[in-house]
C-alpha atoms as a PDB file:
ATOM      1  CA  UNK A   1     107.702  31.615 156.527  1.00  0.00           C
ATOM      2  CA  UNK A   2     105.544  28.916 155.582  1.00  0.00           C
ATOM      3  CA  UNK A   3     106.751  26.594 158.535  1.00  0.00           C
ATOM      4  CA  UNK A   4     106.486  28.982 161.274  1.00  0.00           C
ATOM      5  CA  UNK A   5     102.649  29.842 159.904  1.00  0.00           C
ATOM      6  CA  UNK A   6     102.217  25.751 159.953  1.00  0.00           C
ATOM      7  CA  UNK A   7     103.541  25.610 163.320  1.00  0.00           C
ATOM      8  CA  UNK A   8     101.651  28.243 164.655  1.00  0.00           C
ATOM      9  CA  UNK A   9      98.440  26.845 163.304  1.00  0.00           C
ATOM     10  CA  UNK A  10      99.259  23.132 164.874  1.00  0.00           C
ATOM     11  CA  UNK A  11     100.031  24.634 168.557  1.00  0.00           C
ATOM     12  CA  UNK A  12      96.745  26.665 168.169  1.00  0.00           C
ATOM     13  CA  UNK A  13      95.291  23.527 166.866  1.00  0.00           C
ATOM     14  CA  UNK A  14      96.684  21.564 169.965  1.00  0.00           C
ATOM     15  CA  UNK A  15      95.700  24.514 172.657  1.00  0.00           C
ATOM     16  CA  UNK A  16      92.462  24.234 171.619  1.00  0.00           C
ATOM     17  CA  UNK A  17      92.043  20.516 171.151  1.00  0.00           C
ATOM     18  CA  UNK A  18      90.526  20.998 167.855  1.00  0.00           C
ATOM     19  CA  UNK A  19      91.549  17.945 165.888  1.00  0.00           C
ATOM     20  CA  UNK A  20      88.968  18.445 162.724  1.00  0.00           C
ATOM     21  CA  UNK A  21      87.234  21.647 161.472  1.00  0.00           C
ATOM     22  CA  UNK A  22      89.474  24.237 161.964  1.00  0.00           C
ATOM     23  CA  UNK A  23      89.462  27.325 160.384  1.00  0.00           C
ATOM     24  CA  UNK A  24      93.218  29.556 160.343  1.00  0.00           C
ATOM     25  CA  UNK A  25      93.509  33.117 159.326  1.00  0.00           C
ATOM     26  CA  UNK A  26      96.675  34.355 158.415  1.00  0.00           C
ATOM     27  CA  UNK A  27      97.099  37.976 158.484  1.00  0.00           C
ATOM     28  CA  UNK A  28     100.264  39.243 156.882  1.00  0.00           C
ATOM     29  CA  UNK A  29     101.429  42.888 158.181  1.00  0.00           C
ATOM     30  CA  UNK A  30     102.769  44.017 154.627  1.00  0.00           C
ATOM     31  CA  UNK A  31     102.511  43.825 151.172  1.00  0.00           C
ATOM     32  CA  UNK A  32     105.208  41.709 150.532  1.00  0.00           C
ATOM     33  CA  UNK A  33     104.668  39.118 153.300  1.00  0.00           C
ATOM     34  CA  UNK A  34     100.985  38.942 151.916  1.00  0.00           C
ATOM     35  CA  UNK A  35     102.051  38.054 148.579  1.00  0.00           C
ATOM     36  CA  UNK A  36     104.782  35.683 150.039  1.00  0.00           C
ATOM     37  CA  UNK A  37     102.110  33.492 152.483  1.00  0.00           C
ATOM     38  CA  UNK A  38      99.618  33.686 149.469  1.00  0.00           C
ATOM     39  CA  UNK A  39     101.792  31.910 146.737  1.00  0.00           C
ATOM     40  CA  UNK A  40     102.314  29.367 150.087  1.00  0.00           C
ATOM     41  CA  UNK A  41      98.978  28.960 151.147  1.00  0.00           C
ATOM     42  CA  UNK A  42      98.569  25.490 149.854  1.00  0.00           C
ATOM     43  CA  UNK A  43     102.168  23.979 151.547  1.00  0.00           C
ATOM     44  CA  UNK A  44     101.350  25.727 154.991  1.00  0.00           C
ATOM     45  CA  UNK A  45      97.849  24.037 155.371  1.00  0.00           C
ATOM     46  CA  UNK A  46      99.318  20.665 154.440  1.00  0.00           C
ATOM     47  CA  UNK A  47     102.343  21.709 156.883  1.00  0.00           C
ATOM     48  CA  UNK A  48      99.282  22.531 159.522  1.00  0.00           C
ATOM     49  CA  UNK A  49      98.040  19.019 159.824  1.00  0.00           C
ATOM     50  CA  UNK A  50      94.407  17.436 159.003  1.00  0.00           C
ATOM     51  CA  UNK A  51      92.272  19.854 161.950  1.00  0.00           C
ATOM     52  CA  UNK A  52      92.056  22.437 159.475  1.00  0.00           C
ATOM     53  CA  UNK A  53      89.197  22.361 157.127  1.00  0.00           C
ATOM     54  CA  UNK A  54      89.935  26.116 156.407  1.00  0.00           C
ATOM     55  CA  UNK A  55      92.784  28.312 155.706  1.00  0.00           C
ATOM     56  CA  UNK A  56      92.503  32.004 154.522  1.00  0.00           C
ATOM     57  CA  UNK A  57      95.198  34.832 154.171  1.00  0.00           C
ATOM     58  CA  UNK A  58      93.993  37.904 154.821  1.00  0.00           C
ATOM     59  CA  UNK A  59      95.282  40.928 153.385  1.00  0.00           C
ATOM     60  CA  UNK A  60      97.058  43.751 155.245  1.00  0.00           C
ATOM     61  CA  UNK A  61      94.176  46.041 154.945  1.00  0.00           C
ATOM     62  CA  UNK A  62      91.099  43.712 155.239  1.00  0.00           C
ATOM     63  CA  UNK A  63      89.471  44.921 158.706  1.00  0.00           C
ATOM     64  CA  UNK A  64      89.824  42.908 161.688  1.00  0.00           C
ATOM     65  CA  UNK A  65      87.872  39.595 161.912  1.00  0.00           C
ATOM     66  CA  UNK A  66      84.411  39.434 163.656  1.00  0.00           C
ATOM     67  CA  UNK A  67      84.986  36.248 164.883  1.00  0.00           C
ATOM     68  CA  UNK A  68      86.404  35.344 167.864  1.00  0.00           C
ATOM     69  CA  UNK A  69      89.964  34.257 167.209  1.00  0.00           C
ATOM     70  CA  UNK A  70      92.868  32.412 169.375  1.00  0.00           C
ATOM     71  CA  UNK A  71      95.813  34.736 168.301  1.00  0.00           C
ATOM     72  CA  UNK A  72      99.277  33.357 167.790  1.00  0.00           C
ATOM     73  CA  UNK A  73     102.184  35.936 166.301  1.00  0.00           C
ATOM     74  CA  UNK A  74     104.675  34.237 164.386  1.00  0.00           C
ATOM     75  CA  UNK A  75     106.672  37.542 163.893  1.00  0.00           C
ATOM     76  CA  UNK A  76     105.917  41.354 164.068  1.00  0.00           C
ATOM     77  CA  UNK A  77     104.910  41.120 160.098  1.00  0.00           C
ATOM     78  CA  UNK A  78     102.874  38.007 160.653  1.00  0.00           C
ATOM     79  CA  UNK A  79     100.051  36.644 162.834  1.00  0.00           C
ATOM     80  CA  UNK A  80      97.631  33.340 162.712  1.00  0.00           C
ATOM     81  CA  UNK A  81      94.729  33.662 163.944  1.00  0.00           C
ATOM     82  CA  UNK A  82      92.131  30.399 164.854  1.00  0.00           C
ATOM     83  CA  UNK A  83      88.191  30.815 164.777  1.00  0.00           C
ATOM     84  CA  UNK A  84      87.423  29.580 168.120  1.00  0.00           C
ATOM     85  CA  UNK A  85      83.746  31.256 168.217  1.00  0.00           C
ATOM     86  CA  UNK A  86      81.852  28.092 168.673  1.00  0.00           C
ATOM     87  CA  UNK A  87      84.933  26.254 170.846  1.00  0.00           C
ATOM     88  CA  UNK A  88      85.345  28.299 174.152  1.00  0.00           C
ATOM     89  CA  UNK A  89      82.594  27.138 177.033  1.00  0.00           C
ATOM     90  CA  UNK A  90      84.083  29.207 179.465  1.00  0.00           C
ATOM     91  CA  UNK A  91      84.609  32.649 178.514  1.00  0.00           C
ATOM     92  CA  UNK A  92      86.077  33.870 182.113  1.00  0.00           C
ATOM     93  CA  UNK A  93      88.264  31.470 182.409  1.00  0.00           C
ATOM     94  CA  UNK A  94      89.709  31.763 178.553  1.00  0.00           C
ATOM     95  CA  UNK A  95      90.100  35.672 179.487  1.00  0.00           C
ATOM     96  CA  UNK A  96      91.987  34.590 182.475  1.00  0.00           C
ATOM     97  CA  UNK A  97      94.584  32.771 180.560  1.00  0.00           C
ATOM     98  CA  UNK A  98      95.095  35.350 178.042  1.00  0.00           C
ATOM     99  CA  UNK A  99      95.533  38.185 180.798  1.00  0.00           C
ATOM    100  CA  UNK A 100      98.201  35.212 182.411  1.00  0.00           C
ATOM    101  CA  UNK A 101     100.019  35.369 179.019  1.00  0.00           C
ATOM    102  CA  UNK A 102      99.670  39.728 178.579  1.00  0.00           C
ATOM    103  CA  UNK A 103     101.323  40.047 182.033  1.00  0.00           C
ATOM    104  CA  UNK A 104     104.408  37.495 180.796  1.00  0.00           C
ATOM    105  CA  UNK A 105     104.539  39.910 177.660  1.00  0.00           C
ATOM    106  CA  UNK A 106     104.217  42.678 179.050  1.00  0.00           C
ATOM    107  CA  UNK A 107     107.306  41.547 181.459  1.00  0.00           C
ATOM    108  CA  UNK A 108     109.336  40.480 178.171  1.00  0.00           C
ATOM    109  CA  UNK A 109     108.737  43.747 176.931  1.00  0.00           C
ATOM    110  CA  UNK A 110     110.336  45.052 180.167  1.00  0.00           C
ATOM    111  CA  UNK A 111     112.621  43.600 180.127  1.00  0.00           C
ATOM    112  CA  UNK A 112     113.917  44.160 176.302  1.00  0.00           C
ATOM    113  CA  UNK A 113     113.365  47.979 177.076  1.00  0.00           C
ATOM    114  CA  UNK A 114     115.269  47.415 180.309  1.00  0.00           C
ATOM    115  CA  UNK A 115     118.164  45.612 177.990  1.00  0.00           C
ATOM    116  CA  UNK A 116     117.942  48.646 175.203  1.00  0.00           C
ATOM    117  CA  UNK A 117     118.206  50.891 178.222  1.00  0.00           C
ATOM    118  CA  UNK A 118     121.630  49.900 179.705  1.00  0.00           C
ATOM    119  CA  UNK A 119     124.831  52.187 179.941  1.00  0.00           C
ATOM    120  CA  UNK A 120     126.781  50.788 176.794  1.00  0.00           C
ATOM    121  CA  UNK A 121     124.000  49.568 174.220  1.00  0.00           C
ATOM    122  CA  UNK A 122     124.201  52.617 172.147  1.00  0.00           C
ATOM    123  CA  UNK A 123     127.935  51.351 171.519  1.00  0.00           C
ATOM    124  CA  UNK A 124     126.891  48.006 170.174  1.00  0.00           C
ATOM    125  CA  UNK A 125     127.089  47.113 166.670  1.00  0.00           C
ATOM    126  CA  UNK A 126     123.888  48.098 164.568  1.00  0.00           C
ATOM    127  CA  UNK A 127     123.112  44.253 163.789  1.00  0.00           C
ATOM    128  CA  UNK A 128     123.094  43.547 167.507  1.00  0.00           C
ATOM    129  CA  UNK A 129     120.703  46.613 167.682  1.00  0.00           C
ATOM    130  CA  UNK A 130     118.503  45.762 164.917  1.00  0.00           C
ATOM    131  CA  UNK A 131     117.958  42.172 166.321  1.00  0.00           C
ATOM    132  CA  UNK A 132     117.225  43.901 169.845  1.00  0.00           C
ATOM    133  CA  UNK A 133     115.194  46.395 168.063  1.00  0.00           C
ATOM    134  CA  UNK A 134     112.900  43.540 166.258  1.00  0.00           C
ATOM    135  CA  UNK A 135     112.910  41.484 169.456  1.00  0.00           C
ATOM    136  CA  UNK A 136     111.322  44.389 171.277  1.00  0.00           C
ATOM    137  CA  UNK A 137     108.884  44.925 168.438  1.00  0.00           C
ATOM    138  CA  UNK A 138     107.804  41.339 167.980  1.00  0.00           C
ATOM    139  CA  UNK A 139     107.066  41.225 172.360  1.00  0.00           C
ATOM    140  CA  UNK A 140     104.926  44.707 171.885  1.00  0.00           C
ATOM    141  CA  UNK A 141     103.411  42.855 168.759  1.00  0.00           C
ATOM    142  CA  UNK A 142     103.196  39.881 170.932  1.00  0.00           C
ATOM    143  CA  UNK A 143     100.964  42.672 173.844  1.00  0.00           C
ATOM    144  CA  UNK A 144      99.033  43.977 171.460  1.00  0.00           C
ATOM    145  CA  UNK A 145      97.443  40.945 169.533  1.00  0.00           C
ATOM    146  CA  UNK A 146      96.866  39.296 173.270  1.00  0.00           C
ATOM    147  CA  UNK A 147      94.810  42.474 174.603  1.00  0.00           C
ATOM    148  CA  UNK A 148      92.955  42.037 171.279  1.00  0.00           C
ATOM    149  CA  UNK A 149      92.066  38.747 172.016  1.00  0.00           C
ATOM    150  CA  UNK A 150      91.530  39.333 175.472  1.00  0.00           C
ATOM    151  CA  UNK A 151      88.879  42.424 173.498  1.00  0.00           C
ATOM    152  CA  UNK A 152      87.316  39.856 171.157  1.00  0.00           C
ATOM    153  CA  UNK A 153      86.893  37.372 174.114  1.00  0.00           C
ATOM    154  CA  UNK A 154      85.041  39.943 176.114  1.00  0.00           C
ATOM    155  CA  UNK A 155      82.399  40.952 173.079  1.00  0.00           C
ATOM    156  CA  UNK A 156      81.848  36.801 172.807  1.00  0.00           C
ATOM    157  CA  UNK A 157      78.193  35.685 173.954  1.00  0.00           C
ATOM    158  CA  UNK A 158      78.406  32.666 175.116  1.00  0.00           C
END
Protein backbone atom coordinates (compact mmCIF):
# COMPACT_ATOMS: atom_id res chain seq x y z
CA UNK A 1 0.00 0.00 0.00
CA UNK A 2 2.62 2.27 0.90
CA UNK A 3 4.18 2.29 -2.72
CA UNK A 4 1.13 2.85 -4.64
CA UNK A 5 0.29 5.99 -2.04
CA UNK A 6 4.15 7.12 -2.89
CA UNK A 7 3.52 6.76 -6.43
CA UNK A 8 0.45 8.45 -6.52
CA UNK A 9 1.83 11.39 -4.63
CA UNK A 10 5.05 11.66 -7.17
CA UNK A 11 2.70 11.63 -10.48
CA UNK A 12 0.53 14.30 -8.68
CA UNK A 13 3.74 15.88 -7.76
CA UNK A 14 4.93 15.71 -11.49
CA UNK A 15 1.29 16.83 -13.02
CA UNK A 16 1.51 19.69 -11.17
CA UNK A 17 5.15 20.60 -11.45
CA UNK A 18 5.42 21.10 -7.84
CA UNK A 19 8.97 20.14 -7.01
CA UNK A 20 9.08 21.68 -3.20
CA UNK A 21 6.17 22.45 -0.79
CA UNK A 22 3.78 20.01 -1.32
CA UNK A 23 1.24 19.07 0.85
CA UNK A 24 -0.51 15.11 0.28
CA UNK A 25 -3.62 13.95 1.95
CA UNK A 26 -4.24 10.49 2.14
CA UNK A 27 -7.69 9.48 2.77
CA UNK A 28 -8.16 5.84 3.61
CA UNK A 29 -11.88 4.44 2.89
CA UNK A 30 -11.88 2.05 6.04
CA UNK A 31 -10.80 1.43 9.28
CA UNK A 32 -8.33 -0.94 8.60
CA UNK A 33 -6.64 0.74 5.60
CA UNK A 34 -6.47 3.91 7.93
CA UNK A 35 -4.62 2.18 10.51
CA UNK A 36 -2.46 0.38 7.81
CA UNK A 37 -1.28 3.93 5.83
CA UNK A 38 -0.92 5.48 9.41
CA UNK A 39 1.74 3.01 10.90
CA UNK A 40 3.33 3.83 7.06
CA UNK A 41 3.10 7.34 6.97
CA UNK A 42 6.73 7.99 7.50
CA UNK A 43 8.09 5.28 4.52
CA UNK A 44 5.41 6.65 1.97
CA UNK A 45 6.58 10.36 2.27
CA UNK A 46 10.21 9.31 1.93
CA UNK A 47 8.86 6.89 -0.99
CA UNK A 48 7.06 10.35 -2.35
CA UNK A 49 10.22 12.21 -3.06
CA UNK A 50 11.59 15.72 -1.58
CA UNK A 51 8.27 18.10 -3.14
CA UNK A 52 6.43 17.21 -0.19
CA UNK A 53 6.84 19.33 2.82
CA UNK A 54 3.51 17.79 4.12
CA UNK A 55 1.88 14.53 4.43
CA UNK A 56 -1.37 13.85 6.45
CA UNK A 57 -3.71 10.71 6.62
CA UNK A 58 -6.95 11.49 7.07
CA UNK A 59 -9.34 9.37 8.71
CA UNK A 60 -12.36 7.68 7.10
CA UNK A 61 -14.77 9.95 8.75
CA UNK A 62 -12.92 13.35 8.86
CA UNK A 63 -15.17 15.59 6.40
CA UNK A 64 -14.00 16.38 3.07
CA UNK A 65 -11.09 18.86 2.69
CA UNK A 66 -11.75 22.63 2.06
CA UNK A 67 -8.96 22.96 0.03
CA UNK A 68 -8.75 22.54 -3.36
CA UNK A 69 -7.17 19.18 -4.06
CA UNK A 70 -5.69 17.30 -7.35
CA UNK A 71 -7.33 13.82 -6.69
CA UNK A 72 -5.53 10.64 -7.56
CA UNK A 73 -7.31 7.04 -6.45
CA UNK A 74 -4.92 4.47 -5.80
CA UNK A 75 -7.75 1.88 -5.18
CA UNK A 76 -11.53 1.98 -4.25
CA UNK A 77 -10.34 1.94 -0.32
CA UNK A 78 -7.71 4.56 -0.95
CA UNK A 79 -7.28 8.04 -2.44
CA UNK A 80 -4.32 10.88 -2.36
CA UNK A 81 -5.25 13.90 -2.57
CA UNK A 82 -2.63 17.17 -3.39
CA UNK A 83 -3.40 20.82 -2.06
CA UNK A 84 -3.19 22.64 -5.21
CA UNK A 85 -5.19 25.87 -3.83
CA UNK A 86 -2.47 28.33 -4.42
CA UNK A 87 -0.98 26.29 -7.76
CA UNK A 88 -3.78 26.40 -10.48
CA UNK A 89 -3.72 29.97 -12.61
CA UNK A 90 -6.20 28.83 -14.83
CA UNK A 91 -9.19 27.49 -13.32
CA UNK A 92 -11.17 26.82 -16.82
CA UNK A 93 -8.73 25.24 -18.29
CA UNK A 94 -7.84 22.81 -15.07
CA UNK A 95 -11.79 22.01 -15.17
CA UNK A 96 -11.36 21.18 -18.74
CA UNK A 97 -8.85 18.53 -18.15
CA UNK A 98 -10.60 16.94 -15.38
CA UNK A 99 -14.00 16.75 -17.42
CA UNK A 100 -11.32 15.15 -20.38
CA UNK A 101 -10.38 12.52 -17.74
CA UNK A 102 -14.47 11.98 -16.23
CA UNK A 103 -15.54 11.26 -19.86
CA UNK A 104 -12.45 8.44 -20.20
CA UNK A 105 -13.91 7.08 -16.78
CA UNK A 106 -16.97 7.28 -17.35
CA UNK A 107 -16.22 5.17 -20.75
CA UNK A 108 -14.11 2.56 -18.55
CA UNK A 109 -16.97 2.25 -16.48
CA UNK A 110 -18.93 1.35 -19.66
CA UNK A 111 -17.29 -0.59 -20.63
CA UNK A 112 -16.68 -2.91 -17.33
CA UNK A 113 -20.60 -2.84 -17.02
CA UNK A 114 -20.73 -3.71 -20.71
CA UNK A 115 -18.09 -6.76 -19.83
CA UNK A 116 -20.28 -7.79 -16.49
CA UNK A 117 -23.21 -7.64 -18.85
CA UNK A 118 -22.31 -10.34 -21.47
CA UNK A 119 -24.24 -13.71 -22.12
CA UNK A 120 -21.86 -16.14 -20.09
CA UNK A 121 -20.29 -13.96 -17.16
CA UNK A 122 -22.64 -15.22 -14.60
CA UNK A 123 -20.88 -18.71 -15.41
CA UNK A 124 -17.42 -17.50 -14.62
CA UNK A 125 -15.61 -18.44 -11.63
CA UNK A 126 -16.31 -16.12 -8.50
CA UNK A 127 -12.50 -14.92 -8.43
CA UNK A 128 -12.82 -13.81 -12.03
CA UNK A 129 -16.04 -12.03 -10.79
CA UNK A 130 -14.71 -10.51 -7.77
CA UNK A 131 -11.70 -9.01 -9.72
CA UNK A 132 -14.37 -7.69 -12.38
CA UNK A 133 -16.49 -6.66 -9.56
CA UNK A 134 -13.50 -4.46 -7.86
CA UNK A 135 -12.39 -3.28 -11.29
CA UNK A 136 -15.82 -1.80 -11.85
CA UNK A 137 -15.82 -0.31 -8.37
CA UNK A 138 -12.37 1.21 -8.44
CA UNK A 139 -13.50 3.07 -12.32
CA UNK A 140 -16.93 4.38 -10.45
CA UNK A 141 -14.47 5.33 -7.52
CA UNK A 142 -12.22 6.61 -10.15
CA UNK A 143 -15.90 9.01 -11.56
CA UNK A 144 -16.71 10.00 -8.48
CA UNK A 145 -13.45 11.53 -6.91
CA UNK A 146 -12.92 13.33 -10.58
CA UNK A 147 -16.53 15.09 -10.48
CA UNK A 148 -15.41 16.06 -6.95
CA UNK A 149 -12.55 17.66 -8.12
CA UNK A 150 -14.09 18.97 -11.03
CA UNK A 151 -16.79 20.44 -7.71
CA UNK A 152 -13.86 21.76 -5.66
CA UNK A 153 -12.31 23.36 -8.85
CA UNK A 154 -15.50 25.20 -9.57
CA UNK A 155 -15.92 26.74 -5.74
CA UNK A 156 -11.92 27.91 -6.27
CA UNK A 157 -11.53 31.87 -6.50
CA UNK A 158 -8.92 32.49 -8.33
Amino acid sequence: MNRRSARAARSLLSEYGISEGGSIYIRPSTTEAHAVVQEQRLSIQALSGKGIANLEVLAPSDPDLRRCCAIFVVSSSLTVLLDVSDRISDRDDEIQKLELKAKKSRDDVAKQEELMARDGFDKVSDAVRAAEENKLEDARTVVRNIERTIEQFRKLEL
